[in-house]
N, C-alpha and C. Protein backbone atom coordinates (compact mmCIF):
# COMPACT_ATOMS: atom_id res chain seq x y z
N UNK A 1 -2.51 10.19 -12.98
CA UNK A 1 -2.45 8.95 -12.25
C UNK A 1 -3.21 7.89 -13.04
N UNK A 2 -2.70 6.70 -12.98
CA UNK A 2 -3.38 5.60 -14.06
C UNK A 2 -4.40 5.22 -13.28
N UNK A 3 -5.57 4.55 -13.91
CA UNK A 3 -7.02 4.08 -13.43
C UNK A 3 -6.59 2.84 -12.90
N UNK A 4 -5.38 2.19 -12.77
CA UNK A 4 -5.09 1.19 -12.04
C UNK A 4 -4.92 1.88 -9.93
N UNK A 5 -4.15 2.54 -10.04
CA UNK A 5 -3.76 3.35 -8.37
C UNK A 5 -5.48 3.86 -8.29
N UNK A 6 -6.30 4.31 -9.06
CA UNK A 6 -7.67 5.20 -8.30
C UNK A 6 -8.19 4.26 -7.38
N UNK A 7 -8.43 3.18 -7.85
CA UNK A 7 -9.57 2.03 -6.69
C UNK A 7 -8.82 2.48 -5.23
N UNK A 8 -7.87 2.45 -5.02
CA UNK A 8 -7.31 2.97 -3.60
C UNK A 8 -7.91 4.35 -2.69
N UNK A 9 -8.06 5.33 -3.82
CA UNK A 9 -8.44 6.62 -3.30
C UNK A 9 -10.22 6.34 -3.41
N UNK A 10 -11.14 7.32 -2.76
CA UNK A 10 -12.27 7.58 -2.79
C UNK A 10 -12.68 8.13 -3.35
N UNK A 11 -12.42 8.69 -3.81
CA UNK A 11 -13.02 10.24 -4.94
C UNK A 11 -12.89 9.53 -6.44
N UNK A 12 -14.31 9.62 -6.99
CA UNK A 12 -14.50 8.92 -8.51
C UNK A 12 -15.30 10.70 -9.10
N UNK A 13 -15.14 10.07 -9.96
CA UNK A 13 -16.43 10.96 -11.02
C UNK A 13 -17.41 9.98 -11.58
N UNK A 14 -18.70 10.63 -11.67
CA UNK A 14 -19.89 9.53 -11.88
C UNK A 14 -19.96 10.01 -13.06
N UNK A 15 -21.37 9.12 -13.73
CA UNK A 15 -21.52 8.94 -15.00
C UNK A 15 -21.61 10.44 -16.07
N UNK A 16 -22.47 11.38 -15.02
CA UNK A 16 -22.24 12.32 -15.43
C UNK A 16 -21.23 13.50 -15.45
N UNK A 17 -20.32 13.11 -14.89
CA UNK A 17 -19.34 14.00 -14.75
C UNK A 17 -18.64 15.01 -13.52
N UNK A 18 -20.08 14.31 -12.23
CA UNK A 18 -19.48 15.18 -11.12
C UNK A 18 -18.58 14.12 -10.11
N UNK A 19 -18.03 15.19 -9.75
CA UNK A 19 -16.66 14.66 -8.60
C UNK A 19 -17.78 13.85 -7.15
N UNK A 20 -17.00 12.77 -6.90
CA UNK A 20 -17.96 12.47 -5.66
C UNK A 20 -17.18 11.73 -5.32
N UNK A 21 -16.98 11.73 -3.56
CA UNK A 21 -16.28 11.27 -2.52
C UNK A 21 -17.08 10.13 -2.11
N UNK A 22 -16.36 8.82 -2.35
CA UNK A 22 -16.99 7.58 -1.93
C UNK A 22 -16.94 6.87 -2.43
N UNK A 23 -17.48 5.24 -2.56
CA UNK A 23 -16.86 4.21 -3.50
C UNK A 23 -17.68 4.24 -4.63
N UNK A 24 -16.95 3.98 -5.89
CA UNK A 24 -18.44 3.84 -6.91
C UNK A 24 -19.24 2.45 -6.69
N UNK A 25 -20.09 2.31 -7.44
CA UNK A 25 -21.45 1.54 -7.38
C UNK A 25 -20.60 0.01 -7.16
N UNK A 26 -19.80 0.41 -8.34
CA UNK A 26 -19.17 -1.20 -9.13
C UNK A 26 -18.74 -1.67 -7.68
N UNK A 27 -18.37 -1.11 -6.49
CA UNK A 27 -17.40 -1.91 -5.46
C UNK A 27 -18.67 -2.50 -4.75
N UNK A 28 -18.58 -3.64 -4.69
CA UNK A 28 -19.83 -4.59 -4.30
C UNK A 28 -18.65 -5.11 -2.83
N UNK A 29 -20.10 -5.97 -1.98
CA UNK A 29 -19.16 -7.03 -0.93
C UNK A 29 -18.05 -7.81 -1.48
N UNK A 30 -18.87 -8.07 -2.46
CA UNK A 30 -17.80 -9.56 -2.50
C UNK A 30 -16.49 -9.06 -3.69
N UNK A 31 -16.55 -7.68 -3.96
CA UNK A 31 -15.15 -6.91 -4.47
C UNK A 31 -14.01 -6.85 -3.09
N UNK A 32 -14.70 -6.22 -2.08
CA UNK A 32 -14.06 -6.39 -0.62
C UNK A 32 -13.37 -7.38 0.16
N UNK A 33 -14.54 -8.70 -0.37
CA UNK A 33 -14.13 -9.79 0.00
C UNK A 33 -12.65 -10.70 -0.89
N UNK A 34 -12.80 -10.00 -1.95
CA UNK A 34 -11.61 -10.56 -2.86
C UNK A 34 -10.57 -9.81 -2.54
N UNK A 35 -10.22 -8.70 -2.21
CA UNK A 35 -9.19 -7.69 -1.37
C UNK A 35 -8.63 -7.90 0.19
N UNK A 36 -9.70 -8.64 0.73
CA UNK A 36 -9.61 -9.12 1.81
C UNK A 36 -8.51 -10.78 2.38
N UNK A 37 -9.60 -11.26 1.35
CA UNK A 37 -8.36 -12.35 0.66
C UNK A 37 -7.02 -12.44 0.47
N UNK A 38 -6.70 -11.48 -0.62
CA UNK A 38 -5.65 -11.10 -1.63
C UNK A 38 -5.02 -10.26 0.15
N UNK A 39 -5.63 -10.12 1.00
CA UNK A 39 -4.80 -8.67 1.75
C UNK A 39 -3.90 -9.88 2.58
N UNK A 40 -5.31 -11.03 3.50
CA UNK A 40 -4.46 -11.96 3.94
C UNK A 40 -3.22 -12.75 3.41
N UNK A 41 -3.44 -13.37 2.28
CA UNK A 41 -2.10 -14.24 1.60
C UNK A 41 -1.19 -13.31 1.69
N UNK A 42 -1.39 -11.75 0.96
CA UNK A 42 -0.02 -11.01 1.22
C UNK A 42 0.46 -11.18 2.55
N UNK A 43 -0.41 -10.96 3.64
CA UNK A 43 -0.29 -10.64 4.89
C UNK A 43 1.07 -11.78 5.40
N UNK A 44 0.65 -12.92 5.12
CA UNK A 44 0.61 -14.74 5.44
C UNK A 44 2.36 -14.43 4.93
N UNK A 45 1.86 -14.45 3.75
CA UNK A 45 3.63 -14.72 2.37
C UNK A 45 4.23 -13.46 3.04
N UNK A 46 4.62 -12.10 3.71
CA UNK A 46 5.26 -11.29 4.40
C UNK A 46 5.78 -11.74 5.37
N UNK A 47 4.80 -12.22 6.52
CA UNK A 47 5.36 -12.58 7.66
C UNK A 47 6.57 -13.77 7.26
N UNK A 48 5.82 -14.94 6.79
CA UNK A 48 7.30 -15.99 6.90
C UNK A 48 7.74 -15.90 5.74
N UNK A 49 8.15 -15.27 4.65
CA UNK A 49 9.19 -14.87 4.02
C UNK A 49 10.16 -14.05 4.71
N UNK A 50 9.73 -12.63 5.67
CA UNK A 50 10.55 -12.01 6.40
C UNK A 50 11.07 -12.77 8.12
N UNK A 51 10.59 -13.75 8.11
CA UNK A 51 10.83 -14.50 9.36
C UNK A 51 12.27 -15.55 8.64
N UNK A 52 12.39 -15.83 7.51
CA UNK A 52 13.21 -16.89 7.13
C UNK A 52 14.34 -16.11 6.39
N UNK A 53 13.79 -14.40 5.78
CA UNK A 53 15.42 -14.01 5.39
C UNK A 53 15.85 -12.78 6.56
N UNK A 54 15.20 -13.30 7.92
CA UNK A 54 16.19 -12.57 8.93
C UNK A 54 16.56 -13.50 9.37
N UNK A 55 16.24 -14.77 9.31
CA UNK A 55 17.21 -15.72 9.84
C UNK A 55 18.09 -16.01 8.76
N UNK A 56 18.21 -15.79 7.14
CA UNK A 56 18.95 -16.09 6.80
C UNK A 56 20.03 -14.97 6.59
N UNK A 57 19.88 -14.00 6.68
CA UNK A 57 20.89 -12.97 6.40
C UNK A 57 21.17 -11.84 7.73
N UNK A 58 20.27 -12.22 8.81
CA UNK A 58 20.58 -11.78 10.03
C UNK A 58 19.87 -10.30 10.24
N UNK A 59 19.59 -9.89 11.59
CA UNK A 59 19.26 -8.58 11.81
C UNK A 59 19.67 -7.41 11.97
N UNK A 60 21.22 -7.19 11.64
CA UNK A 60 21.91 -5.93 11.26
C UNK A 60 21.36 -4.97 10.34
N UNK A 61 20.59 -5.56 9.74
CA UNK A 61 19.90 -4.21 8.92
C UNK A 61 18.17 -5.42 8.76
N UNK A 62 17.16 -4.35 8.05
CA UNK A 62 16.02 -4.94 8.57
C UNK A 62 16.05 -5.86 7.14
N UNK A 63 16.88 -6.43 6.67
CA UNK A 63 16.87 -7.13 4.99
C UNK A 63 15.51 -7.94 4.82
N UNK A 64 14.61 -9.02 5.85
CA UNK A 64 13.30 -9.28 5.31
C UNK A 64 13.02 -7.97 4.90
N UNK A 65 12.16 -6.90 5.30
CA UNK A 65 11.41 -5.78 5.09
C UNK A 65 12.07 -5.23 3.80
N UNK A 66 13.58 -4.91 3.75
CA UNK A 66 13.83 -4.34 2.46
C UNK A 66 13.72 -4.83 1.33
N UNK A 67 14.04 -6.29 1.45
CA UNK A 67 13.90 -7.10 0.29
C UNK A 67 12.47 -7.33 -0.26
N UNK A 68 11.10 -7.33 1.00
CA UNK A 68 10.06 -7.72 0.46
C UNK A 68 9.76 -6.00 0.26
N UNK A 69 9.57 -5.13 0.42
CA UNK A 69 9.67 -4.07 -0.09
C UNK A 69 10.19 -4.19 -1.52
N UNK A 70 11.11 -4.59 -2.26
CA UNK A 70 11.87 -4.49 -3.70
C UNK A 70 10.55 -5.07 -4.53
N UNK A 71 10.40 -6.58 -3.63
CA UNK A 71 10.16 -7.67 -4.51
C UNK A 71 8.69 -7.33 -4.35
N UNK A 72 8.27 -6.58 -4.03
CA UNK A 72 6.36 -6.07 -3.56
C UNK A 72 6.29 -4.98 -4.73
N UNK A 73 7.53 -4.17 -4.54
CA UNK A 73 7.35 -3.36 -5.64
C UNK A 73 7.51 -3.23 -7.10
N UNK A 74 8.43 -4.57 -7.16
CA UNK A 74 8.40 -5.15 -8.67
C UNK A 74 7.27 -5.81 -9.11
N UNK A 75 6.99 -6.43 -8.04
CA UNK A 75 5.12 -7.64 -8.21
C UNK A 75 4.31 -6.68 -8.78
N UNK A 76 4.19 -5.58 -8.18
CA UNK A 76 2.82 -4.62 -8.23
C UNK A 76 3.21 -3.87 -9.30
N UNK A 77 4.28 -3.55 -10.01
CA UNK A 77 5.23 -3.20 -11.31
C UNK A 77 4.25 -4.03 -12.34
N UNK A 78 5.16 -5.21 -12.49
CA UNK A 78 4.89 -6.12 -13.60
C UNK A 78 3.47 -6.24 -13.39
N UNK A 79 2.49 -6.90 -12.84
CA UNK A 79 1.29 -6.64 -12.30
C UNK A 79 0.50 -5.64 -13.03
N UNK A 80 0.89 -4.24 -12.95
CA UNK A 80 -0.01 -2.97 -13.56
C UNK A 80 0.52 -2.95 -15.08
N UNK A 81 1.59 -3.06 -15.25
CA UNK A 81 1.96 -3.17 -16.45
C UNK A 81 1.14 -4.22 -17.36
N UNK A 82 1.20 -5.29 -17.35
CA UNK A 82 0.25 -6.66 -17.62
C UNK A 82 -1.22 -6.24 -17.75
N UNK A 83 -2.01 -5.66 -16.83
CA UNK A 83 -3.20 -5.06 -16.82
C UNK A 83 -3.39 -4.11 -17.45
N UNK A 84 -2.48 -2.99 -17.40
CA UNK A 84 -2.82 -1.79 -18.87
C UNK A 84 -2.24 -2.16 -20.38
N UNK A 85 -1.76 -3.48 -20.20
CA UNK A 85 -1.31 -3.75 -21.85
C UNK A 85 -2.56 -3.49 -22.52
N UNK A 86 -2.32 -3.61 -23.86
CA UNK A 86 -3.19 -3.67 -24.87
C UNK A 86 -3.85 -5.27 -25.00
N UNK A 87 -5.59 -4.84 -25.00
CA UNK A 87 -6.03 -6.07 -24.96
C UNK A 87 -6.37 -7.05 -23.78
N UNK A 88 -6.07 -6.01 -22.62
CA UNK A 88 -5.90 -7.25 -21.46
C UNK A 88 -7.69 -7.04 -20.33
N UNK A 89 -8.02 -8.02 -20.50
CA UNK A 89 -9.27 -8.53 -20.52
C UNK A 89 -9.26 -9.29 -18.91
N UNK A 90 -8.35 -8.96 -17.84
CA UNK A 90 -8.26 -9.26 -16.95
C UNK A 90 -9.34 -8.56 -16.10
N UNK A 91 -10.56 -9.52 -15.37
CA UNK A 91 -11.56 -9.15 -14.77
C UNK A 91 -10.66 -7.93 -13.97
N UNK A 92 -12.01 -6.66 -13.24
CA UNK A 92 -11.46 -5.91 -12.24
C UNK A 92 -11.41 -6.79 -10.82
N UNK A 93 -11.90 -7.77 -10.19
CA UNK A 93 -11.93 -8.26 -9.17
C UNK A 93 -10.56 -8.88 -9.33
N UNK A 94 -10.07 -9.53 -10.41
CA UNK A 94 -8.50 -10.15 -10.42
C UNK A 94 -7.80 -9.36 -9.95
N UNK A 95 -7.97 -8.08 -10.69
CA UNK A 95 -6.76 -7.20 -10.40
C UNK A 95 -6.35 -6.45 -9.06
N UNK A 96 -8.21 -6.40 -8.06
CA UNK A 96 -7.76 -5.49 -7.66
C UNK A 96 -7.61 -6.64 -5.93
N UNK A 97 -7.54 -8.33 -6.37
CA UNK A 97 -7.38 -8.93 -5.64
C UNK A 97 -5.92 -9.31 -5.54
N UNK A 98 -5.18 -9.13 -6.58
CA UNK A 98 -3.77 -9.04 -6.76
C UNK A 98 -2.87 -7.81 -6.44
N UNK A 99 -3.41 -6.73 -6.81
CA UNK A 99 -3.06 -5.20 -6.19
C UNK A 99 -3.23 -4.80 -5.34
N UNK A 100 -4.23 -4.46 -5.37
CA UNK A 100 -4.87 -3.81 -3.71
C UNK A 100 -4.62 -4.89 -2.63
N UNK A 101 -5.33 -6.14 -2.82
CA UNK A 101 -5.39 -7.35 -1.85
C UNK A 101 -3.55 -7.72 -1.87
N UNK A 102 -3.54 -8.51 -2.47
CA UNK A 102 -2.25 -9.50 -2.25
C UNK A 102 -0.96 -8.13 -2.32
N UNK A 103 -0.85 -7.87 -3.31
CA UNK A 103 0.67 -6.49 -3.30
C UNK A 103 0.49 -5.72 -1.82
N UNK A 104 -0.55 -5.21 -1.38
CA UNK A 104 -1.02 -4.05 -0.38
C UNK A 104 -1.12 -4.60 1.23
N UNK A 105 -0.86 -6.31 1.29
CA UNK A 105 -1.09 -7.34 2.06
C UNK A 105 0.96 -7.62 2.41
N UNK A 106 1.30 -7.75 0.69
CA UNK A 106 2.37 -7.91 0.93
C UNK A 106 3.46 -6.72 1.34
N UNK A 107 3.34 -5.38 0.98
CA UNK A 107 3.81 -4.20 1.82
C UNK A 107 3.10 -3.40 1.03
N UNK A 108 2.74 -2.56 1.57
CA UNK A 108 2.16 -1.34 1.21
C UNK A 108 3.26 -0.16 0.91
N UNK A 109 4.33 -0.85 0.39
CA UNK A 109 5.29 0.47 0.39
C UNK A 109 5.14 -0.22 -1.55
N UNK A 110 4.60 -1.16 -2.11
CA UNK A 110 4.83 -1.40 -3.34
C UNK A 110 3.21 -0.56 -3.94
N UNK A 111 1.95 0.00 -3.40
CA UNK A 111 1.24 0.67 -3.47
C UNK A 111 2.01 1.98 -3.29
N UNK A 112 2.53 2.46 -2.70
CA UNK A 112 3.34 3.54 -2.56
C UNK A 112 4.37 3.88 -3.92
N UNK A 113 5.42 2.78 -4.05
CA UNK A 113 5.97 3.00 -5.41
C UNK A 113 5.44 3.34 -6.63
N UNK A 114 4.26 2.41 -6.81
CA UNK A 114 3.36 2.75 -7.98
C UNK A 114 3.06 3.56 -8.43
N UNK A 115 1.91 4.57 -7.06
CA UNK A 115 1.64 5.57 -7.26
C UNK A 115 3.00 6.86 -7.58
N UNK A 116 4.10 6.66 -6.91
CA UNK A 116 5.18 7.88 -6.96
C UNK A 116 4.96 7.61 -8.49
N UNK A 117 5.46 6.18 -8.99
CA UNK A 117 5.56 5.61 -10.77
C UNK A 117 4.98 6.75 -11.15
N UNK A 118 3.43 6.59 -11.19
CA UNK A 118 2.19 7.32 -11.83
C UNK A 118 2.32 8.43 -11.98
N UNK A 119 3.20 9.25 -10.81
CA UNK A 119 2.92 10.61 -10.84
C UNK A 119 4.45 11.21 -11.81
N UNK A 120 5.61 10.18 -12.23
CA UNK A 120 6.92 10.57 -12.63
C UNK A 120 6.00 10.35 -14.02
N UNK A 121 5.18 8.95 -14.19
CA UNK A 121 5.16 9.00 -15.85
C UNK A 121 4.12 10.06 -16.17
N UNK A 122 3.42 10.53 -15.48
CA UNK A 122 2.26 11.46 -15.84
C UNK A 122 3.02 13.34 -15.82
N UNK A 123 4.36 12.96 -15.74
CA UNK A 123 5.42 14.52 -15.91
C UNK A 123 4.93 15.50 -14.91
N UNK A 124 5.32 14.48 -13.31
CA UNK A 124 4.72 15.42 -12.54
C UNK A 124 6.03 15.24 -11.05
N UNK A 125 7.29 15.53 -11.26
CA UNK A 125 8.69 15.00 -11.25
C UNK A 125 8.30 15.44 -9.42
N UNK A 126 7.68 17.23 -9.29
CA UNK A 126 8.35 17.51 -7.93
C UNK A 126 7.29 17.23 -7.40
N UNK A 127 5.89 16.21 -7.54
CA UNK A 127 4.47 16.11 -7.08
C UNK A 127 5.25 14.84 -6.34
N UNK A 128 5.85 13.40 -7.17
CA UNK A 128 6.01 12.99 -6.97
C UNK A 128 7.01 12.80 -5.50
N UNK A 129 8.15 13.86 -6.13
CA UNK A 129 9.33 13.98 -5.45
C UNK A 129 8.48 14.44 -3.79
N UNK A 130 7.81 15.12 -3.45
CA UNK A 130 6.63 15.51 -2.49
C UNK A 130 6.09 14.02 -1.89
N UNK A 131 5.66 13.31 -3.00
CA UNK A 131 5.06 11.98 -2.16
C UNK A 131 5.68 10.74 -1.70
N UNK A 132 6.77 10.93 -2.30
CA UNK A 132 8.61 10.23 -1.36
C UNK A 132 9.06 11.09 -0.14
N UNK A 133 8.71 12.04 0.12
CA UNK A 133 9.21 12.79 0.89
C UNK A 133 8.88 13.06 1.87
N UNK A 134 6.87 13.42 2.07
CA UNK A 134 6.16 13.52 2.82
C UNK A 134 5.57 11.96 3.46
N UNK A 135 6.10 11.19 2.57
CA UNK A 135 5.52 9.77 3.24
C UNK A 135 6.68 9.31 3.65
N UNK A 136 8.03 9.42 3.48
CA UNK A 136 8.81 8.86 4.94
C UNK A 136 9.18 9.66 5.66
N UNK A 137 8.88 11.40 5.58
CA UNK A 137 9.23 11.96 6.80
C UNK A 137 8.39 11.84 7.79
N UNK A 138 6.97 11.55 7.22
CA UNK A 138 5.71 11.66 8.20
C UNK A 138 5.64 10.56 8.61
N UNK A 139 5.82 9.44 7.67
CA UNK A 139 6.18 7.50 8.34
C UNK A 139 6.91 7.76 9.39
N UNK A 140 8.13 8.35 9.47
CA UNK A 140 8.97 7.71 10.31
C UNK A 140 8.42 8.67 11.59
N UNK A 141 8.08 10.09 11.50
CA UNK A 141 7.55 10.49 12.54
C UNK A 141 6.21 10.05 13.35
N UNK A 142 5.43 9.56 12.53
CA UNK A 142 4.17 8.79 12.96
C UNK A 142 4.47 7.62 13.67
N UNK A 143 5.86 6.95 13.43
CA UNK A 143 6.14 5.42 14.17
C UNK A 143 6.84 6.25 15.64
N UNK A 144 7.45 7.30 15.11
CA UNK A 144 8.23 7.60 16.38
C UNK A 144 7.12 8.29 17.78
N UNK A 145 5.92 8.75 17.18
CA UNK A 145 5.15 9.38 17.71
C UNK A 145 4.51 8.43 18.37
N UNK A 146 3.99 6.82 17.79
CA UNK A 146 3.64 5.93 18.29
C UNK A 146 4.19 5.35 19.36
N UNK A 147 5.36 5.07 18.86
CA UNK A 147 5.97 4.23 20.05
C UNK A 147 6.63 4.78 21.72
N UNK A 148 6.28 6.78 21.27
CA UNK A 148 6.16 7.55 22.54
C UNK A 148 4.82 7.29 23.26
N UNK A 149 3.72 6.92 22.64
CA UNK A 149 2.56 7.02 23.09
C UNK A 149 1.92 6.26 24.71
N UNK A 150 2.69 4.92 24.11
CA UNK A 150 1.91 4.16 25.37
C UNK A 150 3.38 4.74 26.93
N UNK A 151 4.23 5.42 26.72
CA UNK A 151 4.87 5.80 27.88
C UNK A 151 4.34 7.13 28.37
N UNK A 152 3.95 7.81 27.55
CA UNK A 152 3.29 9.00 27.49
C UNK A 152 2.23 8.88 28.18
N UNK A 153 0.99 7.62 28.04
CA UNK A 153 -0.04 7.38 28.59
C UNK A 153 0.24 6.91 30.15
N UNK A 154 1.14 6.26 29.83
CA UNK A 154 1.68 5.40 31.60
C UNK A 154 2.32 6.96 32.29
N UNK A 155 3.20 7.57 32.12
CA UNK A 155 3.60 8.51 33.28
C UNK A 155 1.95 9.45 33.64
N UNK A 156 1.28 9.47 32.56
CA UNK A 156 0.34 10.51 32.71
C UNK A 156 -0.58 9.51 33.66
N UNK A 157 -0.43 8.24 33.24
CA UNK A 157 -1.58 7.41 34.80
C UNK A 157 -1.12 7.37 35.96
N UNK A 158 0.11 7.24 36.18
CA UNK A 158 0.93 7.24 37.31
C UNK A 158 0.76 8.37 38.11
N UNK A 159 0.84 9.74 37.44
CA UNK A 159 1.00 10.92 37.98
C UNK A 159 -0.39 11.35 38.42
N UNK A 160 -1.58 10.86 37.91
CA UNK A 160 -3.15 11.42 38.02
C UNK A 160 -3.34 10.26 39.39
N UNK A 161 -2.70 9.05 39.03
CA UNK A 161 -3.34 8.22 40.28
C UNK A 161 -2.22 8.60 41.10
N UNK A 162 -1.45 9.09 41.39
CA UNK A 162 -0.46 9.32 42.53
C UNK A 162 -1.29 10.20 43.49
């Protein structure tokens, strides 16, 4: 996996070499605060970009979401690419206010692509093929599980206060 996708996960290795669960030193407030940022504008540029191409292409299929899905996952593409070139001297707070913040703001399914990326270029075909697989069978069951929940909660109040 490239050292661009780790800032996402928790688990670093320290100076000396042991595995440790948690953020390293380097993630300060105001690293948070630039992610935070970067999370809103994505947040902001999602909503009315997908508010203006379901009005422009209609709600027969969910086309805002798919399209900003493409175009999240090309951003965060070109984006990591640009940052692991040779030579590229792009502070870590830029990047990870453009990646993490703004890409992860703008869908989190272009954090998702990346990482699958990482794991095809790192010759790891059925790891990957596993993390396409287990993240929309479990997505779509986790939304479906959700949106049973609050009826689930109401018959169960109904029936205790009856």
């Amino acid at each position: 996996m490239s050292a661009l996708t780790r800032p996402w996960n928790a688990f670093h290795i320290d100076r000396v070499g042991n595995a440790r669960i948690g953020f390293p030193a380097r993630w300060t407030m105001l690293l948070y605060i630039y992610v935070a940022l970067g999370g809103a504008l994505g947040s902001i540029l999602r909503f009315g970009l997908n508010r203006w191409l379901t009005t422009l292409f209609g709600s027969a299929l969910p086309w805002g979401t798919i399209l900003i899905n493409i175009a999240g996952s090309f951003l965060i593409g070109a984006l990591a690419a640009t940052f692991q070139g040779a030579g590229s001297s792009t502070p870590n707070e830029v990047r990870q206010f453009l990646l993490a913040g703004l890409c992860g703001g703008f869908t989190t399914f272009s954090s998702f692509s990346l990482q699958t990326l990482d794991l095809l270029q790192a010759g790891e075909p059925a790891r990957a093929a596993l993390n396409v697989g287990l993240s929309v069978a479990l997505g779509l069951t986790a939304v479906a599980l959700g949106f049973m929940l609050p009826g689930a909660v109401a018959t169960v109040s109904r029936s205790v206060g009856a």
